[in-house]
Protein backbone atom coordinates (compact mmCIF):
# COMPACT_ATOMS: atom_id res chain seq x y z
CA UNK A 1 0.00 0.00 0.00
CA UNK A 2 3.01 2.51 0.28
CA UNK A 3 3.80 2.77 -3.43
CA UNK A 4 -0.15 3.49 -3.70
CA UNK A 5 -0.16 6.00 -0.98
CA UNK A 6 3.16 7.20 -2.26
CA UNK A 7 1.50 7.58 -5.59
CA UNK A 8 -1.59 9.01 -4.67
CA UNK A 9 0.23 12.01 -2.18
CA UNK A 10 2.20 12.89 -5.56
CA UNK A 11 -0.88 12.59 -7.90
CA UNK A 12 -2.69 15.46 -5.01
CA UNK A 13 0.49 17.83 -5.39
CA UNK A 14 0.28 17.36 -9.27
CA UNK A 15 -3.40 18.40 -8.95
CA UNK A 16 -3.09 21.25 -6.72
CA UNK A 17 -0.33 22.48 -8.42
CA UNK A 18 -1.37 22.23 -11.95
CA UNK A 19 -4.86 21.14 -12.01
CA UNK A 20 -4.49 17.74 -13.59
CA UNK A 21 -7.38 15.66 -12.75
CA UNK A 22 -6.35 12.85 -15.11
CA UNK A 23 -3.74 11.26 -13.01
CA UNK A 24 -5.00 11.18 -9.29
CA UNK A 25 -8.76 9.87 -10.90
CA UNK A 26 -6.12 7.19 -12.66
CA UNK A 27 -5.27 5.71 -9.79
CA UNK A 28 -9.03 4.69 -8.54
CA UNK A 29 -11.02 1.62 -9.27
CA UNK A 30 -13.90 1.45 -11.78
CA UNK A 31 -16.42 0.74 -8.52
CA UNK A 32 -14.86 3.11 -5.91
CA UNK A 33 -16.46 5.25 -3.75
CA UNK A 34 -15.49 8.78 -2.49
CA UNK A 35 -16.61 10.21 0.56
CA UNK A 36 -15.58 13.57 2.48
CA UNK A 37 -17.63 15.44 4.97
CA UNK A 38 -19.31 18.01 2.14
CA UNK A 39 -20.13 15.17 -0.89
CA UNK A 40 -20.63 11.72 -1.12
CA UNK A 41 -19.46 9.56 -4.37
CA UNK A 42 -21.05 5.90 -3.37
CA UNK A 43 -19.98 4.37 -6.87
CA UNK A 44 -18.17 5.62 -9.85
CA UNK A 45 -15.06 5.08 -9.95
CA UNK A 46 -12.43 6.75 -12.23
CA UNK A 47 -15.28 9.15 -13.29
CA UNK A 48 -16.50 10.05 -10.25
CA UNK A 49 -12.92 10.29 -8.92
CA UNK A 50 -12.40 12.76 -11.67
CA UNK A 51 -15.59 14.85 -10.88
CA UNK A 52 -15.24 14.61 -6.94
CA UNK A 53 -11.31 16.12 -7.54
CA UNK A 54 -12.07 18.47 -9.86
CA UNK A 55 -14.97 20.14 -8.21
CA UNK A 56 -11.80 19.73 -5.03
CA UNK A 57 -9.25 22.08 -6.73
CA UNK A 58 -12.01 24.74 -8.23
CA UNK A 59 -13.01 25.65 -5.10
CA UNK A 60 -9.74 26.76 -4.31
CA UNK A 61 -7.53 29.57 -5.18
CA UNK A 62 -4.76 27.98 -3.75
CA UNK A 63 -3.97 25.28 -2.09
CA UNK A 64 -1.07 23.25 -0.70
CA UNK A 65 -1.62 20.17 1.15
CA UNK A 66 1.00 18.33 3.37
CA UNK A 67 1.65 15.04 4.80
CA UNK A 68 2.43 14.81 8.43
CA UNK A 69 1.58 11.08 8.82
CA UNK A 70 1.19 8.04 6.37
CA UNK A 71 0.66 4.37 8.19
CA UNK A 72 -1.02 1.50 6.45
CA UNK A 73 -1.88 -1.85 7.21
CA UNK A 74 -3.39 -4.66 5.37
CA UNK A 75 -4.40 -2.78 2.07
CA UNK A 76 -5.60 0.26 4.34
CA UNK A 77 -3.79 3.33 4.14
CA UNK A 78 -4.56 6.69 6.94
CA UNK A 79 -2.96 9.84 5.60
CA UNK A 80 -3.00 12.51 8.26
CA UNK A 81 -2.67 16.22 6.54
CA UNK A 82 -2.75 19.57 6.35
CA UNK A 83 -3.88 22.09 3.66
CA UNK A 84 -3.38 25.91 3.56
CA UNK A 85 -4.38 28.29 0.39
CA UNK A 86 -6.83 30.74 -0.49
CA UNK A 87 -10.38 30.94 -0.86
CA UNK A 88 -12.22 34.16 -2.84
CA UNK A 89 -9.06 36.17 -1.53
CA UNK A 90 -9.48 34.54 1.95
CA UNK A 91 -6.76 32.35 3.75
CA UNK A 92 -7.50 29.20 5.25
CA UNK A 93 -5.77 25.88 6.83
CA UNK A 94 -7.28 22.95 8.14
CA UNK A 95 -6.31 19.96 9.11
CA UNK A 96 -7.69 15.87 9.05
CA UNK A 97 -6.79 12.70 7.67
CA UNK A 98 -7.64 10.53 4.71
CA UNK A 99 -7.99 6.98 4.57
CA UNK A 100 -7.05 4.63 1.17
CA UNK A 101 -8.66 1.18 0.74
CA UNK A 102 -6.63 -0.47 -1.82
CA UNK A 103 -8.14 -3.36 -4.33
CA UNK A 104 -6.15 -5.12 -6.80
CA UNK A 105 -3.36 -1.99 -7.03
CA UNK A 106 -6.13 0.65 -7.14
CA UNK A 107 -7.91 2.50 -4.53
CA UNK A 108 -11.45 0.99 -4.10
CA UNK A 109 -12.74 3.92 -1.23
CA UNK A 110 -11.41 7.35 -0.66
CA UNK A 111 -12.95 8.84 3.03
CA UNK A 112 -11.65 11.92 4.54
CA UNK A 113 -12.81 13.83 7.65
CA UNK A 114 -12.15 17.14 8.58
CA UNK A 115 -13.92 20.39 10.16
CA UNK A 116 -15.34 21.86 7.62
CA UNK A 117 -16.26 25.17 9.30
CA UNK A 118 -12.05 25.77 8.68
CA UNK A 119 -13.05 26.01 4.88
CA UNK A 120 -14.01 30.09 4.29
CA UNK A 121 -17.08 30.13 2.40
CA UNK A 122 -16.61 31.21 -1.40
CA UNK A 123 -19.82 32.83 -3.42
CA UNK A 124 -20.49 32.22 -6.67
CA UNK A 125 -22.19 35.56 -7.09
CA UNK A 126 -18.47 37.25 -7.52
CA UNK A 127 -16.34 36.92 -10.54
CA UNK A 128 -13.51 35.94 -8.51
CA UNK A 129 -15.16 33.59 -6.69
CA UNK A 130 -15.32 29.54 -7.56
CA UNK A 131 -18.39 28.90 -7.23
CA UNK A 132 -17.55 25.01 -7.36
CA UNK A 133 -20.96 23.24 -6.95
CA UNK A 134 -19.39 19.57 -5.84
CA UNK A 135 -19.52 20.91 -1.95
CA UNK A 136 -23.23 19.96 -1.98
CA UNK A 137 -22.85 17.31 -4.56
CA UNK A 138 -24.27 13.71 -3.10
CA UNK A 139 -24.78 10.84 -5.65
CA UNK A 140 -28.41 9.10 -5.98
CA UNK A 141 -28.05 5.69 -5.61
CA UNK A 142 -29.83 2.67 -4.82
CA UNK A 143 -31.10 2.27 -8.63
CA UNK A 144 -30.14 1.98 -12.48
CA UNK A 145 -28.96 5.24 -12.47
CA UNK A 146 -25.76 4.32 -10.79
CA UNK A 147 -24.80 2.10 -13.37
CA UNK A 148 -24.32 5.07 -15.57
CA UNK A 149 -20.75 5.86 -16.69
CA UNK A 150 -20.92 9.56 -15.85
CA UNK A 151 -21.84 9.56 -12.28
CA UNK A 152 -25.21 11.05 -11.68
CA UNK A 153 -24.89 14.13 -9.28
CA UNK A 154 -27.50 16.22 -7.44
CA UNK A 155 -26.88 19.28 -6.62
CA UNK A 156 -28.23 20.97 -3.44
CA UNK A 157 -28.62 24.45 -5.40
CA UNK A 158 -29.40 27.49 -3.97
CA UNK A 159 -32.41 28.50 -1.64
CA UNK A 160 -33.04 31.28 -0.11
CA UNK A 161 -29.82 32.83 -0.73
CA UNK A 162 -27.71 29.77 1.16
CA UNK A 163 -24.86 28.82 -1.21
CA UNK A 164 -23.88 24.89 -1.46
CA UNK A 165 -20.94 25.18 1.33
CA UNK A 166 -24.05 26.50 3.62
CA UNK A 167 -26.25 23.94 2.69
CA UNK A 168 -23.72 20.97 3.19
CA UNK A 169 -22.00 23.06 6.77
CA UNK A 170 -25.70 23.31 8.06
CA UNK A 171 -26.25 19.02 7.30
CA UNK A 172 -23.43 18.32 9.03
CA UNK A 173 -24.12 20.41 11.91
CA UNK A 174 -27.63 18.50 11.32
CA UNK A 175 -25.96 15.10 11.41
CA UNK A 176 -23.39 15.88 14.53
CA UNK A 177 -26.46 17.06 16.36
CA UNK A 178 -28.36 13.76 16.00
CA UNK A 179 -25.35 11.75 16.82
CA UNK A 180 -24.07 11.18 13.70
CA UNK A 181 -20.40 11.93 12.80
CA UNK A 182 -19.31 13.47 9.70
């Protein structure tokens, strides 16, 4: 699982550095799932993978992530971190830690958990501002419509002036209240 996690901490700097998507949704298995704390990617692999890190890096500015602690054991790999950049002119850093389930030499599930109340909120009504609508994005699932090759995504959309970072900070405020963890 090193080499993987080696891989997959080098395909991250690639894509915060120069936007490729290509390579980090490379290294992820045609049924993998992708979860973090704003969006939820049950199933669809590579393309999901590609859609899940692109939305990632467009809602950033900036942003450069390190690597403070990598252990794995039996095809699991736990990746603590820490990210700093820039957010509609804002700084941020925040902290958490990723885990890596490997299958057959690709990752099968991507989860990461981290506060995401660290994360400034960026508008979309502002030309310098991302915008990027994957921070509400879940996937349906549970019928033929995940058997698509292009994942289907729903987006939480805008209501009553909340933008999708809102939406997605106020469900997992939801969730934490009623026990759940996020």
């Amino acid at each position: 699982m090193t080499a993987l996690a080696d891989t997959f901490i080098a395909a991250l700097h690639r894509l915060e550095s120069d936007r490729d998507t290509d390579t980090i949704a490379g290294l992820f298995a045609e049924d993998a799932s992708l979860s973090s704390p704003l969006v939820s990617y049950e199933e669809g692999g590579a393309a999901a993978a590609k859609t899940f890190w692109s939305h990632y890096r467009d809602a950033f500015e900036e942003i450069v992530s390190e690597f403070r602690a990598v252990r794995e054991t039996d095809g699991v790999a736990f990746l603590e971190w820490r990210s700093r950049g820039r957010v509609a002119g804002v700084a941020f850093d925040y902290g958490g830690v990723s885990v890596l389930e490997e299958a057959d030499g690709k990752i099968a599930s991507f989860r990461t958990y981290f506060d995401s109340a660290r994360i400034p909120r960026a508008h979309a009504t502002d030309a310098h501002s991302t915008g990027a609508p994957a921070t509400g994005a879940h996937v349906k699932g549970g019928d033929d419509r995940t058997a698509r090759a292009e994942p289907e995504i729903e987006q939480t959309g805008k209501n009553n002036r909340e933008d999708d970072l809102d939406t997605a900070q106020r469900d997992a405020a939801e969730q934490r209240a009623k026990g759940g963890y996020s």
